[in-house]
N, C-alpha and C. Protein backbone atom coordinates (compact mmCIF):
# COMPACT_ATOMS: atom_id res chain seq x y z
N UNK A 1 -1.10 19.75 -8.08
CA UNK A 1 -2.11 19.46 -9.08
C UNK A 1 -2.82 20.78 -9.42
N UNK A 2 -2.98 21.03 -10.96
CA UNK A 2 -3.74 22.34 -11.38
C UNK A 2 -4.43 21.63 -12.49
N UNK A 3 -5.79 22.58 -12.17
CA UNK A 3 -6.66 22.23 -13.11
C UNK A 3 -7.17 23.58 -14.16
N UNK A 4 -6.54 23.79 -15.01
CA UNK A 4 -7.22 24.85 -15.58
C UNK A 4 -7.66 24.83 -17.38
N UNK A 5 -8.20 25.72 -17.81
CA UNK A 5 -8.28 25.84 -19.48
C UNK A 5 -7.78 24.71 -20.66
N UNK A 6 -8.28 24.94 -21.41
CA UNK A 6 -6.78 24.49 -22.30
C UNK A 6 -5.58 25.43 -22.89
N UNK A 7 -6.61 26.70 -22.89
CA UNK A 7 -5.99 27.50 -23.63
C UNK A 7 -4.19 27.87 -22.69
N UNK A 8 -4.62 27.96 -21.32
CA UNK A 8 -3.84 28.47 -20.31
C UNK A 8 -2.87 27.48 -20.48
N UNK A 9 -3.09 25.72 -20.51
CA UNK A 9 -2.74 24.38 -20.46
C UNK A 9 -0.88 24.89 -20.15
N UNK A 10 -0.67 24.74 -21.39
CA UNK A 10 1.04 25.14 -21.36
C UNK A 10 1.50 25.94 -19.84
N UNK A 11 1.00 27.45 -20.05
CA UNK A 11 1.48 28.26 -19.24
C UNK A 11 1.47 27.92 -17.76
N UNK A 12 0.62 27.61 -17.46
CA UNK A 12 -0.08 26.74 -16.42
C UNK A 12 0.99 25.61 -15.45
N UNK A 13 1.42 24.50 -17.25
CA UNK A 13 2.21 23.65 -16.84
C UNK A 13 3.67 23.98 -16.19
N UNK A 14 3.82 25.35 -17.38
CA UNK A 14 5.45 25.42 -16.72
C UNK A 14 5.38 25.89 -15.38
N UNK A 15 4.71 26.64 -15.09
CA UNK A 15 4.70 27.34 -13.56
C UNK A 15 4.91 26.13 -12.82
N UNK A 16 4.21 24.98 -12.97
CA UNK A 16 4.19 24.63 -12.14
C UNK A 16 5.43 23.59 -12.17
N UNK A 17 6.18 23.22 -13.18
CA UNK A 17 7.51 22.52 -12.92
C UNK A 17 8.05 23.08 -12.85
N UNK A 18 8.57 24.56 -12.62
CA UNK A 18 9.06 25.26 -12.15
C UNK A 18 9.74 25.55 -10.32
N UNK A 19 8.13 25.47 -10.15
CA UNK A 19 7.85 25.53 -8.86
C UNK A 19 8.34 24.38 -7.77
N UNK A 20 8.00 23.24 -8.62
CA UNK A 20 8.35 22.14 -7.69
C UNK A 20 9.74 22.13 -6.83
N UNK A 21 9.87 21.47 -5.95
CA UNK A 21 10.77 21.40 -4.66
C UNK A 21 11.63 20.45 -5.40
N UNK A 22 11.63 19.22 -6.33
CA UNK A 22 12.57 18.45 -6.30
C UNK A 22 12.50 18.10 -8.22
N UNK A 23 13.23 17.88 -8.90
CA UNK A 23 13.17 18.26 -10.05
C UNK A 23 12.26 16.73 -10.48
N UNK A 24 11.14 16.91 -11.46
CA UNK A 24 10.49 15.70 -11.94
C UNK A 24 9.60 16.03 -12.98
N UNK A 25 8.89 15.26 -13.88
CA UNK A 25 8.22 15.61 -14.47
C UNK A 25 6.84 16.29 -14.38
N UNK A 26 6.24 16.55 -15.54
CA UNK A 26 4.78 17.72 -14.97
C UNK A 26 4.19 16.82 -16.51
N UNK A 27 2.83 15.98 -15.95
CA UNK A 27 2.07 15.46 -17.00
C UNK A 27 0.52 16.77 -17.73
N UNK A 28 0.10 16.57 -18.98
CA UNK A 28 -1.14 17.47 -19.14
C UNK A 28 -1.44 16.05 -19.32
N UNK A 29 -3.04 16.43 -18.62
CA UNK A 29 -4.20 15.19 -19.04
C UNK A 29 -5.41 15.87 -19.11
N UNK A 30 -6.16 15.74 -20.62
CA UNK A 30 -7.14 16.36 -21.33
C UNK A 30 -8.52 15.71 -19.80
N UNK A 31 -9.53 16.52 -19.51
CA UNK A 31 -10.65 16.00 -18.51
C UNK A 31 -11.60 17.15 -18.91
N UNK A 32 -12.91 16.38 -18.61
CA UNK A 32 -14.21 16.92 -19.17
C UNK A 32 -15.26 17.48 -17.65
N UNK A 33 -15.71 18.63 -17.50
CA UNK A 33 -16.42 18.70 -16.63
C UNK A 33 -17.88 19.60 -16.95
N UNK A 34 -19.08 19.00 -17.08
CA UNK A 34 -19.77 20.44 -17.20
C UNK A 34 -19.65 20.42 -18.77
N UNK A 35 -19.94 20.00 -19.74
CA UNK A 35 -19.69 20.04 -20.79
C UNK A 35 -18.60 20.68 -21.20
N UNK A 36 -17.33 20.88 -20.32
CA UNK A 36 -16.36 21.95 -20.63
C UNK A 36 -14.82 21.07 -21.06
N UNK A 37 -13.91 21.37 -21.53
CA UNK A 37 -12.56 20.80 -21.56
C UNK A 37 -11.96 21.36 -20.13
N UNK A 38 -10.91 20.80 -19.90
CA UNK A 38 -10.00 21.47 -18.78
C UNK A 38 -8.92 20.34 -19.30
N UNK A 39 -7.63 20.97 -18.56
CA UNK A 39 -6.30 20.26 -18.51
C UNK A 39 -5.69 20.48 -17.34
N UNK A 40 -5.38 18.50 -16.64
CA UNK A 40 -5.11 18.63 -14.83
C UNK A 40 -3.46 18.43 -15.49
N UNK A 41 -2.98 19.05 -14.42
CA UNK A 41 -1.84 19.22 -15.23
C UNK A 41 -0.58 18.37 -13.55
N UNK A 42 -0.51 17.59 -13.47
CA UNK A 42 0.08 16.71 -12.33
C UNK A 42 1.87 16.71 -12.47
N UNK A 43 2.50 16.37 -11.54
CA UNK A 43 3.28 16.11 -11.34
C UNK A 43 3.36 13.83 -11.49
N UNK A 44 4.92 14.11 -11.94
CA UNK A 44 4.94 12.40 -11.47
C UNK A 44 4.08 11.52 -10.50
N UNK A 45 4.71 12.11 -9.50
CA UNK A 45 4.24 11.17 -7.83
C UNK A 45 2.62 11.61 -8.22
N UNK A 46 1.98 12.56 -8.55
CA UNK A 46 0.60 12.46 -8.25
C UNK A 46 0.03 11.51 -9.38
N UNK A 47 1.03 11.88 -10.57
CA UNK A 47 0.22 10.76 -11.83
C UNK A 47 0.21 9.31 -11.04
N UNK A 48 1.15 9.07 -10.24
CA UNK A 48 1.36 7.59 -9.66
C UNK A 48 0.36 7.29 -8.70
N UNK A 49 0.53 8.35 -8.19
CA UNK A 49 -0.89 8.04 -7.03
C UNK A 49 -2.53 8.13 -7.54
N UNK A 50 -2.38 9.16 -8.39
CA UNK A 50 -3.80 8.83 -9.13
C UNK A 50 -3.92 7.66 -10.38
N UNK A 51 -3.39 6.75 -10.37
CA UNK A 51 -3.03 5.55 -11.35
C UNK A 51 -3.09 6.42 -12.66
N UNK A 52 -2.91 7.16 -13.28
CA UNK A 52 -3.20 7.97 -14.45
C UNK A 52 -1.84 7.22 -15.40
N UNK A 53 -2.22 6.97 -16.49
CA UNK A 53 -1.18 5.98 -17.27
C UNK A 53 -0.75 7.63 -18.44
N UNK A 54 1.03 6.88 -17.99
CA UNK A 54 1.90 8.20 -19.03
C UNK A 54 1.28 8.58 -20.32
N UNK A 55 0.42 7.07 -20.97
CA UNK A 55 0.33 7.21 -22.58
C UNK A 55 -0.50 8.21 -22.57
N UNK A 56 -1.76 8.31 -21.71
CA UNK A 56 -2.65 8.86 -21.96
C UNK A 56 -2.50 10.79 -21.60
N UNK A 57 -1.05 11.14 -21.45
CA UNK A 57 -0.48 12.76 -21.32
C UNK A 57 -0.90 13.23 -22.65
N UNK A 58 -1.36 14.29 -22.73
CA UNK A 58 -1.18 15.03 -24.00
C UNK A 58 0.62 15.04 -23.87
N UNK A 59 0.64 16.18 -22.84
CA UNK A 59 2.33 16.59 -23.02
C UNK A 59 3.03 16.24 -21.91
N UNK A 60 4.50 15.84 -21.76
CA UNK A 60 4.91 16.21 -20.92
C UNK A 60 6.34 17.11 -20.75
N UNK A 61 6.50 17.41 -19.50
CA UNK A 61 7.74 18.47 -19.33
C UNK A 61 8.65 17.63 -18.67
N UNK A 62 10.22 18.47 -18.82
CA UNK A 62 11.16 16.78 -18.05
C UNK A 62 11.71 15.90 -18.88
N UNK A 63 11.19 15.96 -19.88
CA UNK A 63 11.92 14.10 -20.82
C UNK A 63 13.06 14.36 -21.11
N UNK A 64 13.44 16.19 -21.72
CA UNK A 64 14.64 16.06 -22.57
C UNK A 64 15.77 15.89 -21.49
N UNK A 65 16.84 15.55 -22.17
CA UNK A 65 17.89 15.19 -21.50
C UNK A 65 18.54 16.53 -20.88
N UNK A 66 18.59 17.53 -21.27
CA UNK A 66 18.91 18.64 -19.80
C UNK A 66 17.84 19.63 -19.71
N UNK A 67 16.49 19.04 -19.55
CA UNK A 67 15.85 19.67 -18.51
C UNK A 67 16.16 19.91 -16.85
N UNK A 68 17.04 18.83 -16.83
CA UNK A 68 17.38 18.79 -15.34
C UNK A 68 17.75 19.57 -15.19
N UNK A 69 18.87 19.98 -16.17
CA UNK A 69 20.32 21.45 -16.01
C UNK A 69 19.55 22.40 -15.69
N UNK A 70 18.25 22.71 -16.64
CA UNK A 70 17.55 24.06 -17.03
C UNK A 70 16.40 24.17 -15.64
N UNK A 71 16.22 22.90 -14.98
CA UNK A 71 15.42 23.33 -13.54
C UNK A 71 16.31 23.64 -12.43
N UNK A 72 17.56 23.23 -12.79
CA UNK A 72 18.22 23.60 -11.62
C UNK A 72 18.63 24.95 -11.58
N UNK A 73 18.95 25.53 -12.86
CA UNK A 73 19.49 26.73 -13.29
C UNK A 73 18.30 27.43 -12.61
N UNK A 74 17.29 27.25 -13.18
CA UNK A 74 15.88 28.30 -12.39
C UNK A 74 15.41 27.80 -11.56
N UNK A 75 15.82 27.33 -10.47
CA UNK A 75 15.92 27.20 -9.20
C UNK A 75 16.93 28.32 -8.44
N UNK A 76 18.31 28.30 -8.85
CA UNK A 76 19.38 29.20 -8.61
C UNK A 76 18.50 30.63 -8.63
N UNK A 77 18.14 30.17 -9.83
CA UNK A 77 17.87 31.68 -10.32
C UNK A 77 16.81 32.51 -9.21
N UNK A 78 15.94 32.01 -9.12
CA UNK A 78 15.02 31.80 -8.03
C UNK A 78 15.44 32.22 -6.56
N UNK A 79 16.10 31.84 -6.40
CA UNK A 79 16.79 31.79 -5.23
C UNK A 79 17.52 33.23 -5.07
N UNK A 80 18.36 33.48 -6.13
CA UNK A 80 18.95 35.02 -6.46
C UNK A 80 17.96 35.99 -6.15
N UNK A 81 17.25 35.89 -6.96
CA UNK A 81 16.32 37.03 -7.43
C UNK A 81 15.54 37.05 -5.85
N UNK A 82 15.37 36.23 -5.05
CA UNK A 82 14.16 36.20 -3.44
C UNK A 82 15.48 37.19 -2.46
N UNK A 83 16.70 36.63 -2.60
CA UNK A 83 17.80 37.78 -1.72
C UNK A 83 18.04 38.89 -2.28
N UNK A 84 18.08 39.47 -3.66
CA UNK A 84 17.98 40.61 -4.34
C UNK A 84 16.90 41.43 -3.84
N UNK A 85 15.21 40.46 -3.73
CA UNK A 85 14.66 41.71 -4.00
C UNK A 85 14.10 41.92 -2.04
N UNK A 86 14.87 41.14 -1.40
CA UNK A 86 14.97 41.35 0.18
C UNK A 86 15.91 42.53 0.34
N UNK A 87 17.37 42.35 -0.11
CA UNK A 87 18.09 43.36 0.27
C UNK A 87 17.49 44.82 -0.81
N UNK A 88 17.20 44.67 -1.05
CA UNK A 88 16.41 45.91 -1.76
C UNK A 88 15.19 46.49 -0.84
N UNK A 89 14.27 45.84 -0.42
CA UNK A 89 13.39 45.84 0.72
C UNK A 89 14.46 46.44 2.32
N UNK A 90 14.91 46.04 2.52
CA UNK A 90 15.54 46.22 3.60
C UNK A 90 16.75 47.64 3.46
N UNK A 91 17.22 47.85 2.35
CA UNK A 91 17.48 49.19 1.97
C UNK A 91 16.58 50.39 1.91
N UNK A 92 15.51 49.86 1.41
CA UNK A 92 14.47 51.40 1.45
C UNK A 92 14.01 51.28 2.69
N UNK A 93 14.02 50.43 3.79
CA UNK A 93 13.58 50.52 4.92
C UNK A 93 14.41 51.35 5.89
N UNK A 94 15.60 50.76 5.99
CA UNK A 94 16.92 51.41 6.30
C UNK A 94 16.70 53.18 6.22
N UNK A 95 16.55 52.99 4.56
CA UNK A 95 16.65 54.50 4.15
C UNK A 95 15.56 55.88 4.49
N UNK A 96 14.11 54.85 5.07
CA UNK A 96 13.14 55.40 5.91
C UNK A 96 13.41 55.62 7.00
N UNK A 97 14.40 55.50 7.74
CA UNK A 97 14.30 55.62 9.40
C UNK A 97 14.86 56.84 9.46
């Protein structure tokens, strides 16, 4: 769960379906604090657990039909890039001794 801006709202959101461990959707829901806007920006299981009803999303991430492909792909990707920039780490270390 992230709560930030509106302006941020988007950027915000993708990070965080990005991030997730198991591929699902990421809801925005417009909330007022302090005379201020903000956008909580949830995952499925939390929209479920906080009873928060789909209609009421501004946006969500996930619906199209290969988003799945495109989280799994940057997941991979993810995954590449954490052993790349280890063996790179472990080369200039190497190369210090």
């Amino acid at each position: 769960m992230v709560v930030c801006e509106r302006g941020e709202a988007l950027t915000c959101a993708v990070h965080f379906y990005f991030r997730q461990r198991s591929f699902g959707r990421v809801y925005s829901f417009p909330v007022s604090s302090c005379h201020k806007s903000f956008m909580l920006i949830v995952s499925e299981r939390e929209r479920m657990k906080l009873g928060l009803p789909a209609k009421s999303a501004v946006s969500v991430l996930g619906d199209e039909p290969d988003d799945a492909e495109k989280w799994k792909q940057s997941k991979s990707y993810e995954r590449l890039k954490t052993v790349y920039e280890e063996l790179i780490r472990g080369y200039k270390y190497a190369k210090n001794l």
